[in-house]
C-alpha atoms as a PDB file:
ATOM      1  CA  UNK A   1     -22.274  16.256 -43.148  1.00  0.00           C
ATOM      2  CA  UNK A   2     -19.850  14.372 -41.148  1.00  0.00           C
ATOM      3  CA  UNK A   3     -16.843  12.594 -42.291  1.00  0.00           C
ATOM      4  CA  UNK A   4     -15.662   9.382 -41.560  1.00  0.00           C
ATOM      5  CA  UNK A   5     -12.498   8.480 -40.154  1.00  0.00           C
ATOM      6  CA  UNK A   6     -10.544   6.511 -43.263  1.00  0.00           C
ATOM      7  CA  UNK A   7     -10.629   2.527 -41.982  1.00  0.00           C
ATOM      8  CA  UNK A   8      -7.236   1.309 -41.299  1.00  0.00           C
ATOM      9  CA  UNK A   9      -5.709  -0.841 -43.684  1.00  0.00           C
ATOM     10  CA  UNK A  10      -4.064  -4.493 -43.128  1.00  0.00           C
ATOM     11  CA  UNK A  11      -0.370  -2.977 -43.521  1.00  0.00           C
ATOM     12  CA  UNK A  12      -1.326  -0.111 -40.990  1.00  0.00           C
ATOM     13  CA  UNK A  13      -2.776  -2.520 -38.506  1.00  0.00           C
ATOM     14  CA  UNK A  14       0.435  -4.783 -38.848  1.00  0.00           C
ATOM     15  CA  UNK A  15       2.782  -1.921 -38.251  1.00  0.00           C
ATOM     16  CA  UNK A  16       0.821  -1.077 -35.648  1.00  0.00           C
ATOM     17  CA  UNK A  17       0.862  -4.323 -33.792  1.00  0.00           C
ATOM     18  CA  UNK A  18       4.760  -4.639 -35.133  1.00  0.00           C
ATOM     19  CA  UNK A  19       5.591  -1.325 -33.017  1.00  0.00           C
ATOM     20  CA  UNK A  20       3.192  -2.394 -30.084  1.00  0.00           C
ATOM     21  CA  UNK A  21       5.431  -5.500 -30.186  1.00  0.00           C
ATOM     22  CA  UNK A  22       8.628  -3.462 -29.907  1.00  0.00           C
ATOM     23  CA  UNK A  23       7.481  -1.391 -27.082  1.00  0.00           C
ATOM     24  CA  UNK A  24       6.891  -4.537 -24.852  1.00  0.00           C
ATOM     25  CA  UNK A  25       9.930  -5.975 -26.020  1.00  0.00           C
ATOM     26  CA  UNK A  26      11.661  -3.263 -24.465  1.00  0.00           C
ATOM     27  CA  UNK A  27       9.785  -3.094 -21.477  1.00  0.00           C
ATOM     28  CA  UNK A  28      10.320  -6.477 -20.680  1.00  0.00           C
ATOM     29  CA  UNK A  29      14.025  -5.886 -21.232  1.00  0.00           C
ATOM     30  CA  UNK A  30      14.777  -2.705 -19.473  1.00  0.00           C
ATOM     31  CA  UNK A  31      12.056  -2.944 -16.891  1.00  0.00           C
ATOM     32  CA  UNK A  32      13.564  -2.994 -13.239  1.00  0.00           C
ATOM     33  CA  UNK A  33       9.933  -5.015 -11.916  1.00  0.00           C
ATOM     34  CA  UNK A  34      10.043  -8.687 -12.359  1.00  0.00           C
ATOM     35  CA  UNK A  35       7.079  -9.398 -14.574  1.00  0.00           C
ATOM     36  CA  UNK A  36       5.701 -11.900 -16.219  1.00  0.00           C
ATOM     37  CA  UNK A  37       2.450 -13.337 -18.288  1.00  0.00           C
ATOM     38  CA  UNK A  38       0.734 -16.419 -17.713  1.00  0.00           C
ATOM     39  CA  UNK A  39      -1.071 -18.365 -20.326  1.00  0.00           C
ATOM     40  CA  UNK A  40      -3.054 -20.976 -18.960  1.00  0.00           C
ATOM     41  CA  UNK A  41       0.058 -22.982 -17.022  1.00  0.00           C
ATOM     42  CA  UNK A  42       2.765 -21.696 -19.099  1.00  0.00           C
ATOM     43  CA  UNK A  43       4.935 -18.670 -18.819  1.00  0.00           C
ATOM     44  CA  UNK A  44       4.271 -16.460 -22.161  1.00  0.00           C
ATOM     45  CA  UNK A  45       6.759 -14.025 -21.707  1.00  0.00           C
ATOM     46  CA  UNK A  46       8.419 -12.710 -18.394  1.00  0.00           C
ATOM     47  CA  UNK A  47      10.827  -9.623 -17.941  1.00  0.00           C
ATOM     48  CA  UNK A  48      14.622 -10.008 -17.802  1.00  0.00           C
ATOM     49  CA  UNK A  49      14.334  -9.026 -13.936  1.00  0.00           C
ATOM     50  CA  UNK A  50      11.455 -12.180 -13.634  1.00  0.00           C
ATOM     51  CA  UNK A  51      14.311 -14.409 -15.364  1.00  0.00           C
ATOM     52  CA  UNK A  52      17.121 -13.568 -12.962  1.00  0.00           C
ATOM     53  CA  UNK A  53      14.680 -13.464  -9.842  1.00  0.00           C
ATOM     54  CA  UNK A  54      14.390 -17.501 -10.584  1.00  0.00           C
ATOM     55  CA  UNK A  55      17.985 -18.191 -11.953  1.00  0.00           C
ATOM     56  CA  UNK A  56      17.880 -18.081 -15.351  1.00  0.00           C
ATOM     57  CA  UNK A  57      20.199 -15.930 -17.738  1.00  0.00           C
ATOM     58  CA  UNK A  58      21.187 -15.141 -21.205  1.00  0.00           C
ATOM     59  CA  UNK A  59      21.680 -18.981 -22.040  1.00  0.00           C
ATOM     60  CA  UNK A  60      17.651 -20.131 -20.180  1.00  0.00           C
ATOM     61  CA  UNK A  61      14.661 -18.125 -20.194  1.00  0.00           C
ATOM     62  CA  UNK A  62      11.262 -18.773 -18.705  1.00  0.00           C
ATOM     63  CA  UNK A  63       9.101 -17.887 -21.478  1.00  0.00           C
ATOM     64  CA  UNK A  64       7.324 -21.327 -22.966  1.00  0.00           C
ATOM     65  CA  UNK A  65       7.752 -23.283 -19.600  1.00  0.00           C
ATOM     66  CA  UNK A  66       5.525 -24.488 -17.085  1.00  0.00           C
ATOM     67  CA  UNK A  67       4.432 -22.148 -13.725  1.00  0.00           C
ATOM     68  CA  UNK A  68       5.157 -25.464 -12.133  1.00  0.00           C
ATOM     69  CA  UNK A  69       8.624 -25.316 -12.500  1.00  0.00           C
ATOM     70  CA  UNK A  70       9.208 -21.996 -10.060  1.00  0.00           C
ATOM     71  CA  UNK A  71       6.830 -23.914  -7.756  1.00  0.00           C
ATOM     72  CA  UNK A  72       8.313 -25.938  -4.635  1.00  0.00           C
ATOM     73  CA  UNK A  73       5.447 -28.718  -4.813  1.00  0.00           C
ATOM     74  CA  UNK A  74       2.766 -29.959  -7.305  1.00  0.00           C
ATOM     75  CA  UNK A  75       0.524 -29.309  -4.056  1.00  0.00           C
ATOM     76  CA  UNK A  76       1.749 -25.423  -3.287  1.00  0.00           C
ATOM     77  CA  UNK A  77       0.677 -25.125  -7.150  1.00  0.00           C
ATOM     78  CA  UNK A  78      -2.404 -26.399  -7.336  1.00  0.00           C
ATOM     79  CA  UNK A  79      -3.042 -24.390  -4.026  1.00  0.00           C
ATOM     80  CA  UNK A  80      -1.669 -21.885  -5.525  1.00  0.00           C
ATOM     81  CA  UNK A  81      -3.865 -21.994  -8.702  1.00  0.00           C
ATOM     82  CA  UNK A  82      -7.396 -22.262  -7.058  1.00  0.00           C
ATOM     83  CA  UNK A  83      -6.693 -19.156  -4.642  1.00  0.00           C
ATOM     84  CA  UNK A  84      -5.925 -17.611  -8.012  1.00  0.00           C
ATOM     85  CA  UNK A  85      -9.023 -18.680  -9.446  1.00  0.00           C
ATOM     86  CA  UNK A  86     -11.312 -17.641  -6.826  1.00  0.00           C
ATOM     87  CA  UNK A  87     -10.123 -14.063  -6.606  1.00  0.00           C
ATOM     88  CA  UNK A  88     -10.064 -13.768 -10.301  1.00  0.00           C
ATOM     89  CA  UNK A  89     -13.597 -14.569 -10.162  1.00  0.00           C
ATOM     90  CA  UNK A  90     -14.680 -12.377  -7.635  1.00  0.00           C
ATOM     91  CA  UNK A  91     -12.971  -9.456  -9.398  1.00  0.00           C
ATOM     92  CA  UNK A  92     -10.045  -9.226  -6.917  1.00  0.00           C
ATOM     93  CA  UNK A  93      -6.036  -9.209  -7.890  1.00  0.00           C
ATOM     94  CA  UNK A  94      -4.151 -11.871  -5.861  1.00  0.00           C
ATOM     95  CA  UNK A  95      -1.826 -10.608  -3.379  1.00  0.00           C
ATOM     96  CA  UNK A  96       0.689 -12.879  -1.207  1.00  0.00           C
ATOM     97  CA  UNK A  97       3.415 -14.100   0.167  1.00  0.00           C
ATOM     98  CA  UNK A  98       4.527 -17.655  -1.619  1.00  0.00           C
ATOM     99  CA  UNK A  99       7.198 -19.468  -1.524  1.00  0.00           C
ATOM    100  CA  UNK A 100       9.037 -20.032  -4.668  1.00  0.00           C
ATOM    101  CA  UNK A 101      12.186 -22.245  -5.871  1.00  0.00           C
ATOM    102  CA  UNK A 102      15.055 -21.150  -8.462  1.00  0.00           C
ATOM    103  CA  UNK A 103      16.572 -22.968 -10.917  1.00  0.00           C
ATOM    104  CA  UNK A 104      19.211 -24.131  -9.211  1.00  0.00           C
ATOM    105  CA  UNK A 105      17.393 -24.946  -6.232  1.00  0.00           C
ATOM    106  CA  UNK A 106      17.236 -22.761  -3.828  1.00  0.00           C
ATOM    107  CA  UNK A 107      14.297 -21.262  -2.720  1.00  0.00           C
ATOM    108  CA  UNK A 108      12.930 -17.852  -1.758  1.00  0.00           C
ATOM    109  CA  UNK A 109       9.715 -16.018  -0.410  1.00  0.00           C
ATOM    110  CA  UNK A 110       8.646 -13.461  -3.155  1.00  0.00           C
ATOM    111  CA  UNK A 111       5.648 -11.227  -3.336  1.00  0.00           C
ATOM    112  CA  UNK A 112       3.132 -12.323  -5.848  1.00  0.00           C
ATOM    113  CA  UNK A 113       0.363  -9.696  -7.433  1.00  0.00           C
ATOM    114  CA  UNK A 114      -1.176 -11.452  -9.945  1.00  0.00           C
ATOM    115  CA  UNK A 115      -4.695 -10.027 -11.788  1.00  0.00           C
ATOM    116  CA  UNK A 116      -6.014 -10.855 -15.441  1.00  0.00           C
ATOM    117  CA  UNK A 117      -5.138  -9.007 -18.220  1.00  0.00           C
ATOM    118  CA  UNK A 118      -8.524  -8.932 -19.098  1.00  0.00           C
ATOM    119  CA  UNK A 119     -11.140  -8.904 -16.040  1.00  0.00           C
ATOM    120  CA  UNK A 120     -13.907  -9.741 -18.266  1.00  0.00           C
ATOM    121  CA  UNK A 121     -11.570 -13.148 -19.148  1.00  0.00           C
ATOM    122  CA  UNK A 122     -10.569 -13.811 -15.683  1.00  0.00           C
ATOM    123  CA  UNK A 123      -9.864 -17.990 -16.933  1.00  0.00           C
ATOM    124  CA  UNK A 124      -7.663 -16.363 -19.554  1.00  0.00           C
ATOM    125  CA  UNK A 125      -3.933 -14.397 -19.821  1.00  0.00           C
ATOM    126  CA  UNK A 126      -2.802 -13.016 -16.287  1.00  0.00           C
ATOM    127  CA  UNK A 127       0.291 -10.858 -15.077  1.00  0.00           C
ATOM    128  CA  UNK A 128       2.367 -11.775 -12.614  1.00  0.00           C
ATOM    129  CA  UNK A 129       4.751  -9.326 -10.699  1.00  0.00           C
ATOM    130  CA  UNK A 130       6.846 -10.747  -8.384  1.00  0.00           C
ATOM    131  CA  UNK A 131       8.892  -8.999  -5.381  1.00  0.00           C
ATOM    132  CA  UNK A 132      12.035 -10.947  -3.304  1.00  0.00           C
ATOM    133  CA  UNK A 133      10.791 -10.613  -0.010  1.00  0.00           C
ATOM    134  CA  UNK A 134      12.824 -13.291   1.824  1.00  0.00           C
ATOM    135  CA  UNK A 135      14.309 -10.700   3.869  1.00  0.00           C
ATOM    136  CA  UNK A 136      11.629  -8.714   4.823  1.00  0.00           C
ATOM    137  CA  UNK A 137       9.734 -11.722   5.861  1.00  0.00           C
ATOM    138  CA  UNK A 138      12.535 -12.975   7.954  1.00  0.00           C
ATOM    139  CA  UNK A 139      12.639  -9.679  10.145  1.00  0.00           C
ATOM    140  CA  UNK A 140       8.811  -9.785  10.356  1.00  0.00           C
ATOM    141  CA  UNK A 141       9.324 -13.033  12.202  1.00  0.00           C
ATOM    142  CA  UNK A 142      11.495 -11.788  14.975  1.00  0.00           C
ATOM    143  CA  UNK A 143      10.101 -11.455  18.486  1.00  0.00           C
ATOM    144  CA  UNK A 144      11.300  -7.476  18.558  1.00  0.00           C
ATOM    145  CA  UNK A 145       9.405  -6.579  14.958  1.00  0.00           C
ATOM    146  CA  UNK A 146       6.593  -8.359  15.739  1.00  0.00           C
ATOM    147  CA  UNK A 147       6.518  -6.408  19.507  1.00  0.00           C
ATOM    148  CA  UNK A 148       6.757  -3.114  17.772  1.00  0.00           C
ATOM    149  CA  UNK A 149       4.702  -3.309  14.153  1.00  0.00           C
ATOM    150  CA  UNK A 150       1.431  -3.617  13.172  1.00  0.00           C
ATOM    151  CA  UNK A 151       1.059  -7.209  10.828  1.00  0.00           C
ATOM    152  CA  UNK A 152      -1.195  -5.861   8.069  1.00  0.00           C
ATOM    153  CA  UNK A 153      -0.223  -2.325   7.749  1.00  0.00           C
ATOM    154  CA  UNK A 154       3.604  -3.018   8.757  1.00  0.00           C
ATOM    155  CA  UNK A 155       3.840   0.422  10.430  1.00  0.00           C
ATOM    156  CA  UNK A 156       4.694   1.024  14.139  1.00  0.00           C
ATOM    157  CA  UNK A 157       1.267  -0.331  16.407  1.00  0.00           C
ATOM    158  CA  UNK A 158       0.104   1.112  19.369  1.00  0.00           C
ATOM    159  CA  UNK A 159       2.532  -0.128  21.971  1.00  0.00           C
ATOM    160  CA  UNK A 160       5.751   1.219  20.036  1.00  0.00           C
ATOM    161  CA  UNK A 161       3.999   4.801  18.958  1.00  0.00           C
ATOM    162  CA  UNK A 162       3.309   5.195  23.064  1.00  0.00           C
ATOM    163  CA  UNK A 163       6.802   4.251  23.657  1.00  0.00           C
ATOM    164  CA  UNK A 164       8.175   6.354  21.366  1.00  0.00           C
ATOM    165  CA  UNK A 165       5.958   9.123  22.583  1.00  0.00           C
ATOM    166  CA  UNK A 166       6.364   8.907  26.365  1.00  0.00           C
ATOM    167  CA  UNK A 167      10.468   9.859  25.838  1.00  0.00           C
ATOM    168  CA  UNK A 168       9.023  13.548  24.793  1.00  0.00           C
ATOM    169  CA  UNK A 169       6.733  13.705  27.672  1.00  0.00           C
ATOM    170  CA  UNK A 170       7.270  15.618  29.981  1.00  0.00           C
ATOM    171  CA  UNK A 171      11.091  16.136  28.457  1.00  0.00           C
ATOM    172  CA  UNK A 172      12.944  18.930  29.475  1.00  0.00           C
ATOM    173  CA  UNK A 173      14.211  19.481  25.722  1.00  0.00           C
ATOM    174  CA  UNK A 174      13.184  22.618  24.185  1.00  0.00           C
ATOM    175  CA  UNK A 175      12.813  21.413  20.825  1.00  0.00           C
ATOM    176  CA  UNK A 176       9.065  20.798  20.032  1.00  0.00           C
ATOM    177  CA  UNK A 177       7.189  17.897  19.550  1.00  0.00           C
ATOM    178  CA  UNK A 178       4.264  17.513  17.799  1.00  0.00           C
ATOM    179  CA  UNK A 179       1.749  14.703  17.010  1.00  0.00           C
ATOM    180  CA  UNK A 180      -1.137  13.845  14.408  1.00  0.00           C
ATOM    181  CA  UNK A 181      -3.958  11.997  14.809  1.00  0.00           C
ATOM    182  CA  UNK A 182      -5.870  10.389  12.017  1.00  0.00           C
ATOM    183  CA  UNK A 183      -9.809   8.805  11.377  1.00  0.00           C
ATOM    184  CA  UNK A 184     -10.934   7.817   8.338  1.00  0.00           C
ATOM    185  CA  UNK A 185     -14.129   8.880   7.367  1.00  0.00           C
ATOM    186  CA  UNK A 186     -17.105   6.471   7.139  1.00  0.00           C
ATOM    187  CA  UNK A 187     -14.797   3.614   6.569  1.00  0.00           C
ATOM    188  CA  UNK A 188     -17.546   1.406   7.437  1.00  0.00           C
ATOM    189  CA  UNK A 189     -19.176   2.433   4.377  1.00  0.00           C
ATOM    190  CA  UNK A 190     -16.158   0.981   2.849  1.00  0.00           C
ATOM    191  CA  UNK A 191     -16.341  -2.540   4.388  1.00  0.00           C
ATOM    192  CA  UNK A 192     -19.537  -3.205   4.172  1.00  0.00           C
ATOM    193  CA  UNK A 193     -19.550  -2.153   0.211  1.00  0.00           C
ATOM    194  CA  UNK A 194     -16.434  -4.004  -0.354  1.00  0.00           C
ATOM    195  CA  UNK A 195     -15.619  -6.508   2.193  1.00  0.00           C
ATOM    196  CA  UNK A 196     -13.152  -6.174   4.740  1.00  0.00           C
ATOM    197  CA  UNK A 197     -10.360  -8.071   2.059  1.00  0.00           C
ATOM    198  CA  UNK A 198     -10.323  -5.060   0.069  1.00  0.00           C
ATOM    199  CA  UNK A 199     -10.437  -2.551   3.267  1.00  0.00           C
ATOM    200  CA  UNK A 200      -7.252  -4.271   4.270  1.00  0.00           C
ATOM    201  CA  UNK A 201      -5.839  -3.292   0.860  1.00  0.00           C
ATOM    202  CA  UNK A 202      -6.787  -0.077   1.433  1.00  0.00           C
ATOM    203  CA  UNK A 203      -5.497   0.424   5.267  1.00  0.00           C
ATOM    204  CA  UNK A 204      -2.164  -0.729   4.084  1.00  0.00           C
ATOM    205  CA  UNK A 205      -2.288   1.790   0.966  1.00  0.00           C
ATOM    206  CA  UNK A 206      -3.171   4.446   2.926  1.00  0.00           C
ATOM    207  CA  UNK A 207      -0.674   3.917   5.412  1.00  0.00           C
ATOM    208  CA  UNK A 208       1.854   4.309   2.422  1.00  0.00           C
ATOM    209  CA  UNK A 209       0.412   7.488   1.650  1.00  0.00           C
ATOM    210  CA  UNK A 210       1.204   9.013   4.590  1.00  0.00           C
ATOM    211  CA  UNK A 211       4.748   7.553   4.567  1.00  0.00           C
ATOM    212  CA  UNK A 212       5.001   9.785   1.761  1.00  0.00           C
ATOM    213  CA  UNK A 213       4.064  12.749   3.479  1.00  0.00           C
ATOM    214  CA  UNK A 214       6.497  13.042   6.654  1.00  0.00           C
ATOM    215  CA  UNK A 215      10.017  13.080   6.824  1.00  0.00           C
ATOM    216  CA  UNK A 216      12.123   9.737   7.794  1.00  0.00           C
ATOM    217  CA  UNK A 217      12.284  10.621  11.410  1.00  0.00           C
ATOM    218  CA  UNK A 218       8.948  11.046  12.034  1.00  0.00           C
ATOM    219  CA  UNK A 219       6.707   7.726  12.989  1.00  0.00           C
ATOM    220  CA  UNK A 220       3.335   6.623  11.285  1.00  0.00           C
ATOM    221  CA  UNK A 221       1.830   4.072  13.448  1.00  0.00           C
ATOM    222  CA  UNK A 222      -1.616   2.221  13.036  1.00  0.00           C
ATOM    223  CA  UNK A 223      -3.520   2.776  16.158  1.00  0.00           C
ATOM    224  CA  UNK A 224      -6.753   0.686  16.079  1.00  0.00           C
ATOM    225  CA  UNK A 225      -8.913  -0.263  12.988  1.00  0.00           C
ATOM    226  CA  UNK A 226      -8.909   2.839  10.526  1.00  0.00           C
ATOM    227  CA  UNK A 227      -6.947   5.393  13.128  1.00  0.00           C
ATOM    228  CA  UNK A 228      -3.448   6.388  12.600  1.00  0.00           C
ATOM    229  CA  UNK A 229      -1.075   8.374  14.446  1.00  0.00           C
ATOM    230  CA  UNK A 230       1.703  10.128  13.463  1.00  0.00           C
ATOM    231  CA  UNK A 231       4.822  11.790  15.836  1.00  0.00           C
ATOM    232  CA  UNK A 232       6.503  14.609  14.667  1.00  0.00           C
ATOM    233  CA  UNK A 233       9.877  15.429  16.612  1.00  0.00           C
ATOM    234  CA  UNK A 234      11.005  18.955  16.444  1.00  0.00           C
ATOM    235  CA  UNK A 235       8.100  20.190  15.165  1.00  0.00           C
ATOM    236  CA  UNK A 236       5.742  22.726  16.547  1.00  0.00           C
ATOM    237  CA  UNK A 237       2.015  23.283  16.220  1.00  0.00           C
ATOM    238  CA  UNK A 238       2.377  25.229  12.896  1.00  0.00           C
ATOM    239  CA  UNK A 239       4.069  23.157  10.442  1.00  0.00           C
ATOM    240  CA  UNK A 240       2.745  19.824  12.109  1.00  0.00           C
ATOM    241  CA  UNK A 241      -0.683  21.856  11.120  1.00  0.00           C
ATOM    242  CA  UNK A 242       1.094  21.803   7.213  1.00  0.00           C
ATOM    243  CA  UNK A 243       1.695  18.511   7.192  1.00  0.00           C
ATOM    244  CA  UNK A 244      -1.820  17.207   8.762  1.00  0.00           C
ATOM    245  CA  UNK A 245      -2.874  19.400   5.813  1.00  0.00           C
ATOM    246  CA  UNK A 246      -1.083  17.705   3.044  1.00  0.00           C
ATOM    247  CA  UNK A 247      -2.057  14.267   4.792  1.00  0.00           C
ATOM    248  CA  UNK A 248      -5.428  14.950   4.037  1.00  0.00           C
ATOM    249  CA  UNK A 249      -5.149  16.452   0.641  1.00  0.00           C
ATOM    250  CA  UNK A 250      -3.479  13.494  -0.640  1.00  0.00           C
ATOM    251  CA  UNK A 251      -5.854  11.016   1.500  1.00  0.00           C
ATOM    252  CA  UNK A 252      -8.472  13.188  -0.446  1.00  0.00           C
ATOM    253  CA  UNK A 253      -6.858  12.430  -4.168  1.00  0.00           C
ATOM    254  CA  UNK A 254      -6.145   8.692  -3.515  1.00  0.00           C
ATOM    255  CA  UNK A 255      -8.412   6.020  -5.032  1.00  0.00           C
ATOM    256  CA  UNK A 256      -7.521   2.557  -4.304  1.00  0.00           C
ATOM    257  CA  UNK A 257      -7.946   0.555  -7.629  1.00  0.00           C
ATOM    258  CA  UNK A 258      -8.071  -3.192  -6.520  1.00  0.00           C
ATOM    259  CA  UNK A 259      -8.877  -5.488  -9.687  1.00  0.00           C
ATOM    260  CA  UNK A 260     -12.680  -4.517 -10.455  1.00  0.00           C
ATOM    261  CA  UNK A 261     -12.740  -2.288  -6.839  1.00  0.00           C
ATOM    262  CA  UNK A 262     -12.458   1.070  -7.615  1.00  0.00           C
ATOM    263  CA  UNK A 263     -13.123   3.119  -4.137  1.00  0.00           C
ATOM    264  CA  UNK A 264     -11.991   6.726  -2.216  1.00  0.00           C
ATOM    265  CA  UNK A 265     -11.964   8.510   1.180  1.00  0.00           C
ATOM    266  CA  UNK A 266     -11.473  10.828   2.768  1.00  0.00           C
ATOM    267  CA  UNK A 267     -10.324  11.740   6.688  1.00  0.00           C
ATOM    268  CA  UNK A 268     -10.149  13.814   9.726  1.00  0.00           C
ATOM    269  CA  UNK A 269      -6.843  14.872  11.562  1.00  0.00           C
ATOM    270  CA  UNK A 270      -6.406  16.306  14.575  1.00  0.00           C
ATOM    271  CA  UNK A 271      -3.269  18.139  15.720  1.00  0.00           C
ATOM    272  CA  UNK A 272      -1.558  18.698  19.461  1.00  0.00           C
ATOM    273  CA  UNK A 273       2.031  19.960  20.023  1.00  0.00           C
ATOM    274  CA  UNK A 274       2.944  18.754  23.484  1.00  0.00           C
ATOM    275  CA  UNK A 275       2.716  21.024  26.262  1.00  0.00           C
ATOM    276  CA  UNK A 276       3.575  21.393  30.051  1.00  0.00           C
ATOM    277  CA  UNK A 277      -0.091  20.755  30.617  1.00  0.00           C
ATOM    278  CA  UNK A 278      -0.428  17.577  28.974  1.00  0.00           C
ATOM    279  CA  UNK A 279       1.497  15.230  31.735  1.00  0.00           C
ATOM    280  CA  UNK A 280       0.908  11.577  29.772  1.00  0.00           C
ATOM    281  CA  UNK A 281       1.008  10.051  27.022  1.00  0.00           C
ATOM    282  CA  UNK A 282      -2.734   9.154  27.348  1.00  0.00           C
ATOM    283  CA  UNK A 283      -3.810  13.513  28.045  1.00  0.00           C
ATOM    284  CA  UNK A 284      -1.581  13.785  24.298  1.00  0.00           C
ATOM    285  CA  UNK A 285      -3.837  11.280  22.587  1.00  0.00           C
ATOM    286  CA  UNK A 286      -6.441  12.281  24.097  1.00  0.00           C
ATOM    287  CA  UNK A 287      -5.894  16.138  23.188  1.00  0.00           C
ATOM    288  CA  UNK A 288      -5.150  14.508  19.346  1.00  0.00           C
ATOM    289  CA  UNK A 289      -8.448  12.733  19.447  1.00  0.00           C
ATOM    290  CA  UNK A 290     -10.817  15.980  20.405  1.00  0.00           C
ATOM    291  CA  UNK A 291      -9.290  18.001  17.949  1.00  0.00           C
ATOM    292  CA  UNK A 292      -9.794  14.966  15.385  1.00  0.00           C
ATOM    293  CA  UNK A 293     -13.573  14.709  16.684  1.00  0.00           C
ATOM    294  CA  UNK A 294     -13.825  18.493  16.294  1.00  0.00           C
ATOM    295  CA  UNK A 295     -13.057  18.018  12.700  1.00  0.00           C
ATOM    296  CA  UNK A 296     -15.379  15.510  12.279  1.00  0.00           C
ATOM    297  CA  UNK A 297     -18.109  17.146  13.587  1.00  0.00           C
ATOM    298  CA  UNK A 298     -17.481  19.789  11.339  1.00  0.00           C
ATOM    299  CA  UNK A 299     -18.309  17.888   8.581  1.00  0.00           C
ATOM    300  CA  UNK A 300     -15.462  15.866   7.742  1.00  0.00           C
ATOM    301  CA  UNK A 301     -12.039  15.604   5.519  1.00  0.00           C
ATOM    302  CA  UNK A 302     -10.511  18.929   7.877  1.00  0.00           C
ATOM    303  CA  UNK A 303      -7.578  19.639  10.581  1.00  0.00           C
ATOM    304  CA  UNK A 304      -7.927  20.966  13.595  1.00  0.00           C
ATOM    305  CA  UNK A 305      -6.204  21.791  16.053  1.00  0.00           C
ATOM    306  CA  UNK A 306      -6.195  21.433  20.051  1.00  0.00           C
ATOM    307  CA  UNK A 307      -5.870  24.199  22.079  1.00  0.00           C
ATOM    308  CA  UNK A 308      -6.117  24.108  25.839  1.00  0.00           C
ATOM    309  CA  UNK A 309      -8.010  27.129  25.742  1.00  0.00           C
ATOM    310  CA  UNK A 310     -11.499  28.494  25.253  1.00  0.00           C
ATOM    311  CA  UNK A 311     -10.262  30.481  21.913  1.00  0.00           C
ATOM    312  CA  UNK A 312     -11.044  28.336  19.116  1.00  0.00           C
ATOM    313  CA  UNK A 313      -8.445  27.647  16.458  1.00  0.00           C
ATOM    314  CA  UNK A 314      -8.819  25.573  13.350  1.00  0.00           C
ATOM    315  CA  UNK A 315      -7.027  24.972  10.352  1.00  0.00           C
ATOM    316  CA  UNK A 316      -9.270  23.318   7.732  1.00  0.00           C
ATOM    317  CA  UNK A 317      -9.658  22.463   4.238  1.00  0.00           C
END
């Protein structure tokens, strides 16, 4: 005979709620993120970093007062408030750029990622975390980043990762040079199951992921569509072999959760350390890309790598 669990009484469910309360009083305190929660068009509570992000202090706070206040128009917020709606409503976080004004006046660009507390309330409570990215943006609109950087990934685009590449061509340093190349598998699959808003999310996230793999001098660039490349200076065949490997393990793990999106991949990387025999920047990428087919044609989420000879050599997952 099975016992039942003893139902919780009104005093436990109060001090439960009472601790509950405590915990995201703290957060909201001690938190470094600027967030807040939205209530219909008022603030219900925001962090202490969400408070100083739009000028307020110890003596003002947020909490109780209209969105419209951090707003610079009643037009930007009603904009504002039906892009929210939509994406709410088709089960997708909101995630831009908007610019915002402080109390005193001035204004800034910040970040906003905004999704429901509860998806299956989308009209009700929502979170808002909010990033300064005044700076960031400003750089983006210089002639030079916008030459050398990809706009939705922000990593290196095709023209700078050549650049970069063609001053180890053919260099008569000894140290070696190595480079990765990278194509997602079936990423079509992905678009047409998701729509290409939430593939975005997903090239920029993976992007980040392999950020996290290489060390600060290397360079991650986006290449075309779902292809990446990746140079390695003073790295040889072996460990740029390593770190193809742990590209794809972690490419492997990843799941992008995007509001009510919940998807994976995985991908193929090929690997070339340059060589006397590969003159140009276009025989490296091309050497990158057959050892990336190879893996495909292997069946997918593997490394291999090119060698110029008949001997085949492969280092797979």
């Amino acid at each position: 005979m099975q016992t039942q669990p003893p139902a919780t009484t009104a005093s436990e469910a109060t001090e439960s709620h009472d601790v509950i309360a405590a915990r995201l009083r703290a957060l909201m305190v001690r938190s470094p993120l600027a967030v807040g929660f939205t209530q219909g068009a008022r603030f219900e509570l925001v962090s202490e970093q969400f408070n100083h992000l739009f000028g307020h202090g110890d003596d003002t706070d947020l909490g109780g007062q209209a969105c419209r206040s951090v707003h610079v128009s009643d037009a930007a917020y009603q904009s504002l408030q039906e892009r929210l709606g939509a994406a709410f409503a088709a089960g997708r976080p909101l995630d831009e750029e908007v610019e915002y004004v402080r109390r005193d006046g001035s204004r800034f660009w910040g970040r906003l990622q905004a999704s429901p507390v509860h998806w299956e309330a989308p009209a009700g409570e929502a979170m808002w975390i909010v990033h300064d990215v005044t700076a960031a943006r400003q750089q983006r609109m210089q002639p030079t980043w916008t030459a050398k950087h990809d706009p939705l990934t922000e990593l290196a685009n095709r023209r700078e990762f050549e650049r970069r590449l063609s001053e180890h061509v053919g260099s008569r340093r000894h140290e070696p040079v190595s480079v990765l190349w990278l194509d997602v598998d079936r990423f079509t699959d992905v678009i047409q199951g998701m729509g290409p808003d939430v593939a975005d999310h997903f090239l920029c996230a993976l992007g980040q992921v392999m950020l996290s793999k290489v060390r600060a001098s290397d360079l991650v660039a986006r290449i075309e569509k779902d292809c990446f490349a990746v140079l390695l200076p003073d790295c040889d065949q072996h460990y740029a072999a390593i770190v193809a490997e742990k590209i794809r393990s972690a490419i492997a793990a990843f799941r992008l959760r995007w509001g009510l999106h919940r998807t994976r991949v995985k991908a193929c990387l090929g690997v070339v350390q340059l060589q006397p025999s590969l003159e140009t920047v276009d025989s490296v990428l091309a050497a990158a890309t057959l050892a990336c087919a190879e893996a495909k044609a292997a069946g997918g989420d593997s490394v291999r790598v090119f060698v110029p000879t008949d001997v085949p050599e492969a280092f797979s997952a």
